[in-house]
PDB file of N, CA and C in Angstrom:
ATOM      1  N   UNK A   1      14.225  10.583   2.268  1.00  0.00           N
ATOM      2  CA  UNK A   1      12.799  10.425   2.364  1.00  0.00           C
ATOM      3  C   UNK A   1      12.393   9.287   1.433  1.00  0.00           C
ATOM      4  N   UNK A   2      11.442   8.454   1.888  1.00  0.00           N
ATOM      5  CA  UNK A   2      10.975   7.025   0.844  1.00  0.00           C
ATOM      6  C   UNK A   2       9.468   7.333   0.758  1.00  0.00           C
ATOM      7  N   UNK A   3       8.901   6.779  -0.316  1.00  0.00           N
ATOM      8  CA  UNK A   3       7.851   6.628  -0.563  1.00  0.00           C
ATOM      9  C   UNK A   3       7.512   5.253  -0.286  1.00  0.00           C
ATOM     10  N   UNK A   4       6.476   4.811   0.207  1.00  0.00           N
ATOM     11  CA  UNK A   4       6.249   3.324   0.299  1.00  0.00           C
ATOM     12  C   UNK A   4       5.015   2.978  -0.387  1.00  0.00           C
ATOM     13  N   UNK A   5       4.911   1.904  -1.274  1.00  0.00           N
ATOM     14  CA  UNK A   5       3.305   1.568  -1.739  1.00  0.00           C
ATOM     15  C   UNK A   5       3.443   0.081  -1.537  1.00  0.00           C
ATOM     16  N   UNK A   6       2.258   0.152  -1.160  1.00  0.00           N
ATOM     17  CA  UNK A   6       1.724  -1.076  -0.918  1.00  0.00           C
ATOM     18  C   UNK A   6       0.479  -2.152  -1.092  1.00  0.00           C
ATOM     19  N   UNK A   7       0.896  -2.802  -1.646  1.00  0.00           N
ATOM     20  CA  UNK A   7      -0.203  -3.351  -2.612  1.00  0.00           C
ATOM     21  C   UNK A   7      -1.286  -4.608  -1.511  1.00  0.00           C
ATOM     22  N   UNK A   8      -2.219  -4.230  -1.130  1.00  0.00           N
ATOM     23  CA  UNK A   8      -2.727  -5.046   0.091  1.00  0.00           C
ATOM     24  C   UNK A   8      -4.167  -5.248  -0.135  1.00  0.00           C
ATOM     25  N   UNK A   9      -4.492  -6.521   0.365  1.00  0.00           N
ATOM     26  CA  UNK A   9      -5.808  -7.136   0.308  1.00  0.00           C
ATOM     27  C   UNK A   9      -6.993  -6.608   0.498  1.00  0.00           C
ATOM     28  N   UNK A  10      -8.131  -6.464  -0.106  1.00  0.00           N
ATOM     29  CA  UNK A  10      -9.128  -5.701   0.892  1.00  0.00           C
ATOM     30  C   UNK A  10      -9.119  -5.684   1.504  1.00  0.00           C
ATOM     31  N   UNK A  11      -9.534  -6.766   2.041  1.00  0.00           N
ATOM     32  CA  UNK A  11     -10.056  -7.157   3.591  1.00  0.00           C
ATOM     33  C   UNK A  11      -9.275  -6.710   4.390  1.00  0.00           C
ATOM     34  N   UNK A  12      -7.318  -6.317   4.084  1.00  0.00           N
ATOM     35  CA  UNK A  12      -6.706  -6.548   4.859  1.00  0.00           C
ATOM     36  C   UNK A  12      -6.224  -5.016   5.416  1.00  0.00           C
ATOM     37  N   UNK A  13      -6.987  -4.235   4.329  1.00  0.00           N
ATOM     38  CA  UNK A  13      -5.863  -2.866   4.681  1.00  0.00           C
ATOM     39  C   UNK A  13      -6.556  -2.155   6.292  1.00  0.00           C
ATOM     40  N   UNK A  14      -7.810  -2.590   6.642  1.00  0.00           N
ATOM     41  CA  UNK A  14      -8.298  -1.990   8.014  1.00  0.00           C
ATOM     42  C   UNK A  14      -7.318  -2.446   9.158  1.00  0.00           C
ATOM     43  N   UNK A  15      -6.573  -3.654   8.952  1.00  0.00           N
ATOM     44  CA  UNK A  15      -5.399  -4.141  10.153  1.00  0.00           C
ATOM     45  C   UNK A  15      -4.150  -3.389   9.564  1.00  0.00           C
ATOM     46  N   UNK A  16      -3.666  -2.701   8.416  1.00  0.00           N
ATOM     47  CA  UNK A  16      -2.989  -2.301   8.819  1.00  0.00           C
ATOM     48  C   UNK A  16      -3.021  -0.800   9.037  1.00  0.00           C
ATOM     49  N   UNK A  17      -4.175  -0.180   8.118  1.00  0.00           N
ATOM     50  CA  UNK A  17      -4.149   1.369   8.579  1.00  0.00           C
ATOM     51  C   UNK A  17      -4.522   1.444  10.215  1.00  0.00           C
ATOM     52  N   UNK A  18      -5.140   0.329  10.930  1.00  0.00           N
ATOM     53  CA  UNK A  18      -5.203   0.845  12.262  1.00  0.00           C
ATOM     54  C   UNK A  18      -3.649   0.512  13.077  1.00  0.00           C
ATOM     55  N   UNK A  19      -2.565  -0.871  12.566  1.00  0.00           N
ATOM     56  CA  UNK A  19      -1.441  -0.565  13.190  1.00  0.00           C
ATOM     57  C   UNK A  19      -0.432   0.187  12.904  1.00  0.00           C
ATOM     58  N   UNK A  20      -0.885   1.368  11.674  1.00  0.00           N
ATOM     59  CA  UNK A  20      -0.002   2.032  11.465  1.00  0.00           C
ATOM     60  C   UNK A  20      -0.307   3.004  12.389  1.00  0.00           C
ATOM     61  N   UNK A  21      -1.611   3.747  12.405  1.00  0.00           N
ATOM     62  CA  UNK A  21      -1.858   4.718  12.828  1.00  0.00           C
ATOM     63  C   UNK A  21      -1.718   4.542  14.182  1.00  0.00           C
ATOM     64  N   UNK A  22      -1.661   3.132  15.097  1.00  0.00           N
ATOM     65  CA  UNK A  22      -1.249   3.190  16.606  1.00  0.00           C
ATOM     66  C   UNK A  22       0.087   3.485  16.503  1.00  0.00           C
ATOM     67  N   UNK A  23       1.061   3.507  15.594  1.00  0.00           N
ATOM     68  CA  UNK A  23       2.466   3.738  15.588  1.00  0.00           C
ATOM     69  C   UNK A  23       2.446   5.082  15.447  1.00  0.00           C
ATOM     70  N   UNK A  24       1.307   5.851  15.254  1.00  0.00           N
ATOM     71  CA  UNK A  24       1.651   7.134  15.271  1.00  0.00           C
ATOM     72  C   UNK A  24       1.770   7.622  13.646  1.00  0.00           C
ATOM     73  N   UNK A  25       1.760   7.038  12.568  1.00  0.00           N
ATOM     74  CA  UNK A  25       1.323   7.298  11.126  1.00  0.00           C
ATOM     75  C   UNK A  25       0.095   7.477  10.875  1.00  0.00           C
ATOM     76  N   UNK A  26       0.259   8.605  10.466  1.00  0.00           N
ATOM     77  CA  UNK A  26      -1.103   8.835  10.084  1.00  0.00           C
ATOM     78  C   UNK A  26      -1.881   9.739   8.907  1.00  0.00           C
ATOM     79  N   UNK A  27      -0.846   9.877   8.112  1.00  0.00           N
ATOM     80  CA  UNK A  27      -0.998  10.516   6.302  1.00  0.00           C
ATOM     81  C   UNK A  27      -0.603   9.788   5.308  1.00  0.00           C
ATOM     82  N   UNK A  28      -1.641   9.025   5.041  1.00  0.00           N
ATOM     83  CA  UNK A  28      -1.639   8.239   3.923  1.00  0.00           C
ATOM     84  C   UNK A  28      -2.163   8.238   2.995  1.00  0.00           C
ATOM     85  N   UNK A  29      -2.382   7.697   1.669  1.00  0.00           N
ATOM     86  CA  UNK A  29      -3.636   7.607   0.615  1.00  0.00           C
ATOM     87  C   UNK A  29      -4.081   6.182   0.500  1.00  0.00           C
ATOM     88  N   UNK A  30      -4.846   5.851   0.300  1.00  0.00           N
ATOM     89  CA  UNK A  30      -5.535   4.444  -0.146  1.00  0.00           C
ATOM     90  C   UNK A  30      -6.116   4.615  -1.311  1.00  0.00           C
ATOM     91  N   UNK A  31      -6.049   3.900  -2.149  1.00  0.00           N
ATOM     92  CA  UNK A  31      -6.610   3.848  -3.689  1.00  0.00           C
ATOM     93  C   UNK A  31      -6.733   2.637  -4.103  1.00  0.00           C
ATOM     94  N   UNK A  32      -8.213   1.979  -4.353  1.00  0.00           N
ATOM     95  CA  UNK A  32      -9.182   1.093  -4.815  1.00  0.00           C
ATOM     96  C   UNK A  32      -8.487   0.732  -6.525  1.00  0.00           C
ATOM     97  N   UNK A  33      -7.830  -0.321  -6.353  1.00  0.00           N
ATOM     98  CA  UNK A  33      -7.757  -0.856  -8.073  1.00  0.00           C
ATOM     99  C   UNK A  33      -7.906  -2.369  -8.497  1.00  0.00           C
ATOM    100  N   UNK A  34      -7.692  -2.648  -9.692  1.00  0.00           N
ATOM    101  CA  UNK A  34      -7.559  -3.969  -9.664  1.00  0.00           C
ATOM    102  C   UNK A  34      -5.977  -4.456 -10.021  1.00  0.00           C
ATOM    103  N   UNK A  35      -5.899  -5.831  -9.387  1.00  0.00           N
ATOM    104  CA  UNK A  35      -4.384  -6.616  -9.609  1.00  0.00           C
ATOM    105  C   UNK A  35      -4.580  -8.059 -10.200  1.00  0.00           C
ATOM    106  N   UNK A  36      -3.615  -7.840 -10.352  1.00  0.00           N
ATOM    107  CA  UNK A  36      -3.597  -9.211 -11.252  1.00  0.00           C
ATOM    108  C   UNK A  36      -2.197 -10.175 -10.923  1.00  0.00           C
ATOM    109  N   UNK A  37      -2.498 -11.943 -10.664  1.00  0.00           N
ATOM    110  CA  UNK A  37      -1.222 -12.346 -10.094  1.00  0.00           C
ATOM    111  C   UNK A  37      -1.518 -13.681  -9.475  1.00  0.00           C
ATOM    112  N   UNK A  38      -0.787 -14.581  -9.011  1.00  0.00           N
ATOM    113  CA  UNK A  38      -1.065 -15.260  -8.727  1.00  0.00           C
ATOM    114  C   UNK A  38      -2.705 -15.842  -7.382  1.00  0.00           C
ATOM    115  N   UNK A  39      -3.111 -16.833  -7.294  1.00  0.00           N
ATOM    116  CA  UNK A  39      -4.334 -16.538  -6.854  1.00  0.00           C
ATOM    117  C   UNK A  39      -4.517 -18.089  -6.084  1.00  0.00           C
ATOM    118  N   UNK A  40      -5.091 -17.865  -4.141  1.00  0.00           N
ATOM    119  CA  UNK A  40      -5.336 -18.680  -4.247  1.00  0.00           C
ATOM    120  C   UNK A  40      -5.906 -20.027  -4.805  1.00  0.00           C
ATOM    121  N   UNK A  41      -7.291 -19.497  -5.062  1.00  0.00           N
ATOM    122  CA  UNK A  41      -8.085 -20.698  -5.631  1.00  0.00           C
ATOM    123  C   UNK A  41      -7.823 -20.123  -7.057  1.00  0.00           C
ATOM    124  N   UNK A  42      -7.406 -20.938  -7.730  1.00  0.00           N
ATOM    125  CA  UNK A  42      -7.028 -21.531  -9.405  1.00  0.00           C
ATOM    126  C   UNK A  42      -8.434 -21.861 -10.292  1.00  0.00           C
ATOM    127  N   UNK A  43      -9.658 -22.524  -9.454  1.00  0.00           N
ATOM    128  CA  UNK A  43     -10.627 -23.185  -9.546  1.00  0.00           C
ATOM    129  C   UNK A  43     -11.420 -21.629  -9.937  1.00  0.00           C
ATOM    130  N   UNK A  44     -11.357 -20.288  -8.791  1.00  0.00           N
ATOM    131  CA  UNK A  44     -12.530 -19.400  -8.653  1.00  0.00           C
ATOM    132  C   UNK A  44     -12.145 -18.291  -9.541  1.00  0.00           C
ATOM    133  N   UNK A  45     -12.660 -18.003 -11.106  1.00  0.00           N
ATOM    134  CA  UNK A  45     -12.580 -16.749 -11.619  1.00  0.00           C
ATOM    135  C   UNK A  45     -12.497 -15.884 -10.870  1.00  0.00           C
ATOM    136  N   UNK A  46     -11.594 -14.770 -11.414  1.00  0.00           N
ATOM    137  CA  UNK A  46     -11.914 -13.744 -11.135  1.00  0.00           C
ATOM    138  C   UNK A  46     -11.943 -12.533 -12.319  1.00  0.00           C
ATOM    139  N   UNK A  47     -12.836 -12.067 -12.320  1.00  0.00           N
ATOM    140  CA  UNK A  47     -13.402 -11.264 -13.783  1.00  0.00           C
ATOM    141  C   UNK A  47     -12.877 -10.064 -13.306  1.00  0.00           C
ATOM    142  N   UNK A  48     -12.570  -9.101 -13.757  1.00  0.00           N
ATOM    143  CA  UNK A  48     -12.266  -8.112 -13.886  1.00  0.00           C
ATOM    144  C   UNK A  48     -14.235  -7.279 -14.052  1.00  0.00           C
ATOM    145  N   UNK A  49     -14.221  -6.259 -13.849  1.00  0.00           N
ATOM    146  CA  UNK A  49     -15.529  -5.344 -13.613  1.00  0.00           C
ATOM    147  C   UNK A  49     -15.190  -4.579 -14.721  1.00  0.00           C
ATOM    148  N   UNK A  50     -13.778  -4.237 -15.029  1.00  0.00           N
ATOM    149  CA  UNK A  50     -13.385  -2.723 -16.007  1.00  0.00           C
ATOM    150  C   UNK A  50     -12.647  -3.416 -17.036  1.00  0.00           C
ATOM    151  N   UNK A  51     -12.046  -4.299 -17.182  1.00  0.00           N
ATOM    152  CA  UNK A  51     -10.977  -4.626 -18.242  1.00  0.00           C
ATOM    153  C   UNK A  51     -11.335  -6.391 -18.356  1.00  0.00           C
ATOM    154  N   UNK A  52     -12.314  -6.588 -19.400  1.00  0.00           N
ATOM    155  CA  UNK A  52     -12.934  -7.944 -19.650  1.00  0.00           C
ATOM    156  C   UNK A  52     -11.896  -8.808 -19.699  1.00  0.00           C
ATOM    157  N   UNK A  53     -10.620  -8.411 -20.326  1.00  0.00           N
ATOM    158  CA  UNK A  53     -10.037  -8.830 -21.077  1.00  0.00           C
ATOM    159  C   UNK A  53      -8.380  -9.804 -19.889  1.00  0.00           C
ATOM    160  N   UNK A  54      -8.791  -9.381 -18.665  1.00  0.00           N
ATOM    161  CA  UNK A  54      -8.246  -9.742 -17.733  1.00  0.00           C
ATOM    162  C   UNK A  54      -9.216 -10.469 -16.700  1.00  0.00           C
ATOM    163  N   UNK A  55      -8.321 -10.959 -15.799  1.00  0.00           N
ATOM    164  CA  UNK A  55      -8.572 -11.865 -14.634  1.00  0.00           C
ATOM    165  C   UNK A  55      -7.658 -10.933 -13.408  1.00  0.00           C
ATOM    166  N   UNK A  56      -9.180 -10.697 -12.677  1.00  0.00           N
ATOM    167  CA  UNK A  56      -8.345  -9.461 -11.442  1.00  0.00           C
ATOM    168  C   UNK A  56      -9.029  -9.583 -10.609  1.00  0.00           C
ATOM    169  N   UNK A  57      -8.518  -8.943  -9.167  1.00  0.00           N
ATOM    170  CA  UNK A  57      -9.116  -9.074  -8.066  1.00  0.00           C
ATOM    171  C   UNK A  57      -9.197  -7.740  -7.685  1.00  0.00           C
ATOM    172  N   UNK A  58      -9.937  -6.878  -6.571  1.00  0.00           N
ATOM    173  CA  UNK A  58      -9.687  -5.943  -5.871  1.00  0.00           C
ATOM    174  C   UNK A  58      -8.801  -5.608  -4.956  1.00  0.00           C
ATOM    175  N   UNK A  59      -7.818  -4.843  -5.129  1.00  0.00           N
ATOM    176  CA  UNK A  59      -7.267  -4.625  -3.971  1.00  0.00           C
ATOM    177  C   UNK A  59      -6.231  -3.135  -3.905  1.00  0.00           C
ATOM    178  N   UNK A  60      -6.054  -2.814  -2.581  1.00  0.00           N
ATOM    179  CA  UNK A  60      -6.059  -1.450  -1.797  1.00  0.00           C
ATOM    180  C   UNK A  60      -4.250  -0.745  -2.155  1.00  0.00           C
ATOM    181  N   UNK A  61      -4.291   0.284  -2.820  1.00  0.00           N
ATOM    182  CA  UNK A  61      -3.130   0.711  -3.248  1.00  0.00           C
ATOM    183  C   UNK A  61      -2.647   1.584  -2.016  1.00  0.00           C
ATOM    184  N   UNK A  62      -1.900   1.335  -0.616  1.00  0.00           N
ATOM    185  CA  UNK A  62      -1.251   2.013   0.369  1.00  0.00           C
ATOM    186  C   UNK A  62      -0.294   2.852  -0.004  1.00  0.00           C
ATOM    187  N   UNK A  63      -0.276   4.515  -0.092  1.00  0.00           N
ATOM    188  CA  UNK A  63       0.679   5.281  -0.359  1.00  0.00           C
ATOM    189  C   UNK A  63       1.274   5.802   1.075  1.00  0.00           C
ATOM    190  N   UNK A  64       2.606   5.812   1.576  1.00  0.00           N
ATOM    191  CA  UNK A  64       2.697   6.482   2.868  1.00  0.00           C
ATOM    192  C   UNK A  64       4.282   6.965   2.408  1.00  0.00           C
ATOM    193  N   UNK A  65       4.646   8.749   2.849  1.00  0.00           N
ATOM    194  CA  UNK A  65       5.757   9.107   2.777  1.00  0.00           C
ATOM    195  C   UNK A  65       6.369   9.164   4.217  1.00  0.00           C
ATOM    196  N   UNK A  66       7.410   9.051   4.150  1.00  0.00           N
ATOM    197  CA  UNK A  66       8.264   8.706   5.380  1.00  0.00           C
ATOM    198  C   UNK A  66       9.543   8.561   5.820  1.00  0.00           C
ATOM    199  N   UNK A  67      10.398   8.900   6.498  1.00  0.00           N
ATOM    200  CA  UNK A  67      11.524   9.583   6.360  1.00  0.00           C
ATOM    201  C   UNK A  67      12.362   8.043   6.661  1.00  0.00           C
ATOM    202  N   UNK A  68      13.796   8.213   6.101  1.00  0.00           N
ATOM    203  CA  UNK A  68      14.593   6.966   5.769  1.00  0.00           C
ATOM    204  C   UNK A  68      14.256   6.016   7.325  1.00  0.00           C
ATOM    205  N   UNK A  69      14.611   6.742   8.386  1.00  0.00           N
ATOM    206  CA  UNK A  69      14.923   5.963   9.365  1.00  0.00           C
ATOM    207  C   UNK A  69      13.607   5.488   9.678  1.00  0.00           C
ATOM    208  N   UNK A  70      12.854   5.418   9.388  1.00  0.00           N
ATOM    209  CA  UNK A  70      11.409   4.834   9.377  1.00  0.00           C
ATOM    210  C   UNK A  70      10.975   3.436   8.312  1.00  0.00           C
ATOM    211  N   UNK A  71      11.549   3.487   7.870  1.00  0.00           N
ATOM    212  CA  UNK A  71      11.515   2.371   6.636  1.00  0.00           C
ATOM    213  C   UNK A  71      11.318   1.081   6.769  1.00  0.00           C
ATOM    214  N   UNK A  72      12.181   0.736   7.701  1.00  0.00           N
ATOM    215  CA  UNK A  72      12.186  -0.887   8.035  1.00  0.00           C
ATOM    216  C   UNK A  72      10.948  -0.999   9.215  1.00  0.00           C
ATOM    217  N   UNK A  73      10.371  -0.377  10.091  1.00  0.00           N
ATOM    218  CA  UNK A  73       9.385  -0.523  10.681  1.00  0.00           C
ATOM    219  C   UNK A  73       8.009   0.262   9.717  1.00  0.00           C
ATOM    220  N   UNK A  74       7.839   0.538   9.200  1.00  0.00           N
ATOM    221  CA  UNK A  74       6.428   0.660   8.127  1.00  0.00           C
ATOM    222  C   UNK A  74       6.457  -0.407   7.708  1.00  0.00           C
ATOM    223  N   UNK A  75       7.345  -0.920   6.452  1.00  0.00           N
ATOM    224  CA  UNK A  75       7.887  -2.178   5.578  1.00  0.00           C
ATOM    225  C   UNK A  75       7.354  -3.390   6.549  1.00  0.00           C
ATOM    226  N   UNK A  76       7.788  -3.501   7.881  1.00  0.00           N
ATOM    227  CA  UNK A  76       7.206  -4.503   9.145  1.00  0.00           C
ATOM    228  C   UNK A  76       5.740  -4.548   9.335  1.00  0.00           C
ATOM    229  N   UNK A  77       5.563  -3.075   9.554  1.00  0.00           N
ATOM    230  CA  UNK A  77       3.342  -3.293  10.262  1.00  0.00           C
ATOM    231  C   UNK A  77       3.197  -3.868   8.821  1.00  0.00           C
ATOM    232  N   UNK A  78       3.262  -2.963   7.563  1.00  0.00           N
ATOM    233  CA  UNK A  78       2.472  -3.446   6.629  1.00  0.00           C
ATOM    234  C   UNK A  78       2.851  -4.921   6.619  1.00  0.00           C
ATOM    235  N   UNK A  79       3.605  -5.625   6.417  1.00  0.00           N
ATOM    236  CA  UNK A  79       3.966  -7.006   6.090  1.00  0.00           C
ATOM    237  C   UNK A  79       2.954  -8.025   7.304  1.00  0.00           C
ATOM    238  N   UNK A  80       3.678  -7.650   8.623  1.00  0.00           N
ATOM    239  CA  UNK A  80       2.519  -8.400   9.640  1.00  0.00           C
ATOM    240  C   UNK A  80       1.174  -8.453   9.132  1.00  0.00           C
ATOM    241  N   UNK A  81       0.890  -7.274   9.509  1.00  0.00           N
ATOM    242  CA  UNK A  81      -0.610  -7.223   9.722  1.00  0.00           C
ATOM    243  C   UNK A  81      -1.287  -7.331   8.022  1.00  0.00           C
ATOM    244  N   UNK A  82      -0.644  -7.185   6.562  1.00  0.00           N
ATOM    245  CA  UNK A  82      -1.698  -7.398   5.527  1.00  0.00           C
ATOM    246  C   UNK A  82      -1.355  -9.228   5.063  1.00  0.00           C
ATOM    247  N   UNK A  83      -0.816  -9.675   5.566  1.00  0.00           N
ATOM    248  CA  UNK A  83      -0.532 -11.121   5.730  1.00  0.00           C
ATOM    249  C   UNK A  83      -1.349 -11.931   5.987  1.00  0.00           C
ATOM    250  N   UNK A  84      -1.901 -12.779   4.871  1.00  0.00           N
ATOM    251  CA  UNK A  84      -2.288 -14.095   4.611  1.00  0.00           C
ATOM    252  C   UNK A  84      -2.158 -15.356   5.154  1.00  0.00           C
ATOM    253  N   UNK A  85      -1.027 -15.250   4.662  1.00  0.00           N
ATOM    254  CA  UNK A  85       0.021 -16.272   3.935  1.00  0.00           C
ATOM    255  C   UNK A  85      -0.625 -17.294   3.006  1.00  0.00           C
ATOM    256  N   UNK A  86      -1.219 -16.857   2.025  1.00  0.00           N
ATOM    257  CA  UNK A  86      -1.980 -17.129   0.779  1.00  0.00           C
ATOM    258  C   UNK A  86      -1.316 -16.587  -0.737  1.00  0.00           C
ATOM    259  N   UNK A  87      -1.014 -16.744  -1.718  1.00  0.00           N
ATOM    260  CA  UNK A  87      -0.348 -16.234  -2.972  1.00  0.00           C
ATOM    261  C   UNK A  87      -2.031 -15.040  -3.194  1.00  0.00           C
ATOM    262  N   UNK A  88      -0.900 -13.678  -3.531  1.00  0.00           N
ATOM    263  CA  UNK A  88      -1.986 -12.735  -3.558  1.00  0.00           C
ATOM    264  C   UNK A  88      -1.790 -11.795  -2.688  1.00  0.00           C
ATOM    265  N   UNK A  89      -0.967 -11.948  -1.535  1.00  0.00           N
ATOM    266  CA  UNK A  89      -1.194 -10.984  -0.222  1.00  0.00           C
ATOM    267  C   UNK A  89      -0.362  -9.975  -0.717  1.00  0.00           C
ATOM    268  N   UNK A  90      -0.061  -9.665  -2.081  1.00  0.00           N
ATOM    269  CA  UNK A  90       0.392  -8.468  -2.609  1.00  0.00           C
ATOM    270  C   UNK A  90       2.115  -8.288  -2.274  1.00  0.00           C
ATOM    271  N   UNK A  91       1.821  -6.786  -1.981  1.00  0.00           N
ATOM    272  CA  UNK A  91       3.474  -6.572  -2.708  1.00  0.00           C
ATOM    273  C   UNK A  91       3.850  -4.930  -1.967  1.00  0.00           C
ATOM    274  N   UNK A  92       5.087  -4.732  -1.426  1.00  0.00           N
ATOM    275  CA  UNK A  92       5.693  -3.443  -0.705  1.00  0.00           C
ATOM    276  C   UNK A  92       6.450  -3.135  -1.557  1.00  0.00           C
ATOM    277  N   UNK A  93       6.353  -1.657  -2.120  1.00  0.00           N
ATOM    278  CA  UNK A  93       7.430  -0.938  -3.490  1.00  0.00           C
ATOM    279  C   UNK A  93       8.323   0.223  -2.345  1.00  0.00           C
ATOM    280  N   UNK A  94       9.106   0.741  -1.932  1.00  0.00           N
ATOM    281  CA  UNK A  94      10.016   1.364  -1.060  1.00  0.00           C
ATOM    282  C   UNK A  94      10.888   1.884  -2.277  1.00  0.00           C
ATOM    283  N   UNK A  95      10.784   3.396  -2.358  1.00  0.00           N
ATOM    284  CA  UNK A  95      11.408   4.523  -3.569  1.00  0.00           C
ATOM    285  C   UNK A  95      11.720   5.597  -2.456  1.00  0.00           C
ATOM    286  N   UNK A  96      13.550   5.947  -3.375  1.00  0.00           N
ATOM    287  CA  UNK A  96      13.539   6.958  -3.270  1.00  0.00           C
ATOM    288  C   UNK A  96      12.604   8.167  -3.855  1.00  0.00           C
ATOM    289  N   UNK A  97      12.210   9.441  -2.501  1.00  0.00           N
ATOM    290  CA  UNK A  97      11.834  10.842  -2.748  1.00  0.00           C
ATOM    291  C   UNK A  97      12.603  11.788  -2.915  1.00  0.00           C
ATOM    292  N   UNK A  98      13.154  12.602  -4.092  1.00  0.00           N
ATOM    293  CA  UNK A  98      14.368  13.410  -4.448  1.00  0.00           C
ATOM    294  C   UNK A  98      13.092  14.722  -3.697  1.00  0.00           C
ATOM    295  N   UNK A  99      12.330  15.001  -4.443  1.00  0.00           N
ATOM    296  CA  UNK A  99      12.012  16.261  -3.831  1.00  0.00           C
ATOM    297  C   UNK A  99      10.223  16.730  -3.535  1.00  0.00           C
ATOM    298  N   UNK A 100       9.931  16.861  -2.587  1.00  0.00           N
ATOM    299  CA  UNK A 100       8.433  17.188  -2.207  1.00  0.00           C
ATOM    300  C   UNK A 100       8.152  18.628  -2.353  1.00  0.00           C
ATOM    301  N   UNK A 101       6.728  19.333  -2.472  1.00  0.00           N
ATOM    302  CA  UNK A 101       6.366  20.842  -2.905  1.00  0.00           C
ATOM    303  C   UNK A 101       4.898  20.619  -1.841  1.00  0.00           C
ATOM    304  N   UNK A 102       4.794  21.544  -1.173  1.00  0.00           N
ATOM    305  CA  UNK A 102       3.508  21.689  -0.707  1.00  0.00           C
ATOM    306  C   UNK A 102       2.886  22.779  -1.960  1.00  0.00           C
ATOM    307  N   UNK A 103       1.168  22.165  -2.092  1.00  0.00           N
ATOM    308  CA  UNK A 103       0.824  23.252  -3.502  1.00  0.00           C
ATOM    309  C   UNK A 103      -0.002  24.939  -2.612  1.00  0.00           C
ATOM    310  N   UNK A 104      -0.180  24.047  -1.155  1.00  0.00           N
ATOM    311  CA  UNK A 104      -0.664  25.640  -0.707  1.00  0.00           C
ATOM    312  C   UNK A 104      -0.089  26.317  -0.251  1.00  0.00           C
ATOM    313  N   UNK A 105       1.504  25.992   0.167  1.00  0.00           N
ATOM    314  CA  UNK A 105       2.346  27.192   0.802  1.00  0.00           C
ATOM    315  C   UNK A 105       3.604  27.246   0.022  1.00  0.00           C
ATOM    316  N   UNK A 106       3.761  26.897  -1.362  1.00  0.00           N
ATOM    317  CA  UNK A 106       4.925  26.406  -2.002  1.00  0.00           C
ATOM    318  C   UNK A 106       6.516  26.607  -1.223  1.00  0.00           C
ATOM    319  N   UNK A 107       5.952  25.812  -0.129  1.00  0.00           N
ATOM    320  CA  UNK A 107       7.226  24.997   0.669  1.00  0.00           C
ATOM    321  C   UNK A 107       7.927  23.699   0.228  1.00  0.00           C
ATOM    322  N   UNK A 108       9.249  24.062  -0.280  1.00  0.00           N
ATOM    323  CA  UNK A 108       9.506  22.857  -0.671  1.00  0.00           C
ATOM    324  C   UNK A 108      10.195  22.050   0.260  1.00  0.00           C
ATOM    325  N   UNK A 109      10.027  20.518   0.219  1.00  0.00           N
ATOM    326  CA  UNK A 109      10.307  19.524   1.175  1.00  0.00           C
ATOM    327  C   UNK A 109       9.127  19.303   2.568  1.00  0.00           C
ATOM    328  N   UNK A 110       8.952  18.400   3.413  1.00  0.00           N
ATOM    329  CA  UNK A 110       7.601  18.102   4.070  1.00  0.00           C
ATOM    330  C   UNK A 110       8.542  17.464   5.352  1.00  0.00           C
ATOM    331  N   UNK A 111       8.059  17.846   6.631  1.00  0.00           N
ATOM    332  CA  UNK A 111       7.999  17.143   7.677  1.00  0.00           C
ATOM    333  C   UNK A 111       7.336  16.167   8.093  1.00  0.00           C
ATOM    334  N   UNK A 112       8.078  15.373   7.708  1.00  0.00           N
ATOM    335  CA  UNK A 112       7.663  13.789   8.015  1.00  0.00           C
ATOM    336  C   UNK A 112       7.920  13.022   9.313  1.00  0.00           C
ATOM    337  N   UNK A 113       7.116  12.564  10.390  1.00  0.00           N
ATOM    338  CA  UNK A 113       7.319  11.983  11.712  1.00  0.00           C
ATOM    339  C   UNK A 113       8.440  11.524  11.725  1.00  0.00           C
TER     340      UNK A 113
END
């Protein structure tokens, strides 16, 4: 089982949560943070809102669990579809999952598509 995160553009995560979910994925988390990293325009600050003390942008933290043989096609939609091709279009983290717990039926391990 892998965990996948994915570090994706604002703008960009509506193209891929909708080509994931035509693939039939469809339990994910999204989480709002800031990143920091290379940047198109060099010229256009970007201030940070929470941490003065940085230069950050907004962008969409993609959590999706998913079983091995699935890997290289998630790793694919996300890459297509949160794609730029601008410095910035973020970043795919792919981890091993040793062990999952459901907290309302303490079932351990999860059926994953």
């Amino acid at each position: 089982m892998k965990l996948i995160k994915a570090y994706i553009r604002n703008r960009k995560v509506g193209d891929v949560y909708k080509a994931l979910f035509k693939e039939g994925y469809c339990c994910m988390t999204f989480v709002e943070c800031e990143g920091t990293g290379h940047y198109t325009d060099s010229e256009k600050e970007h201030i940070s809102v929470k941490y003065e003390f940085a230069e950050a942008y907004k962008v969409i933290k993609l959590e999706i669990l998913i079983s091995d043989k699935q890997t290289a096609n998630v790793v694919e939609i996300i890459r297509k579809n949160g794609r730029t091709g601008y410095h910035g279009d973020g970043m795919i983290i792919v981890s091993e999952v040793e062990e999952v717990y459901k907290i309302r039926t303490d079932e351990k391990g999860i059926h994953v598509v």
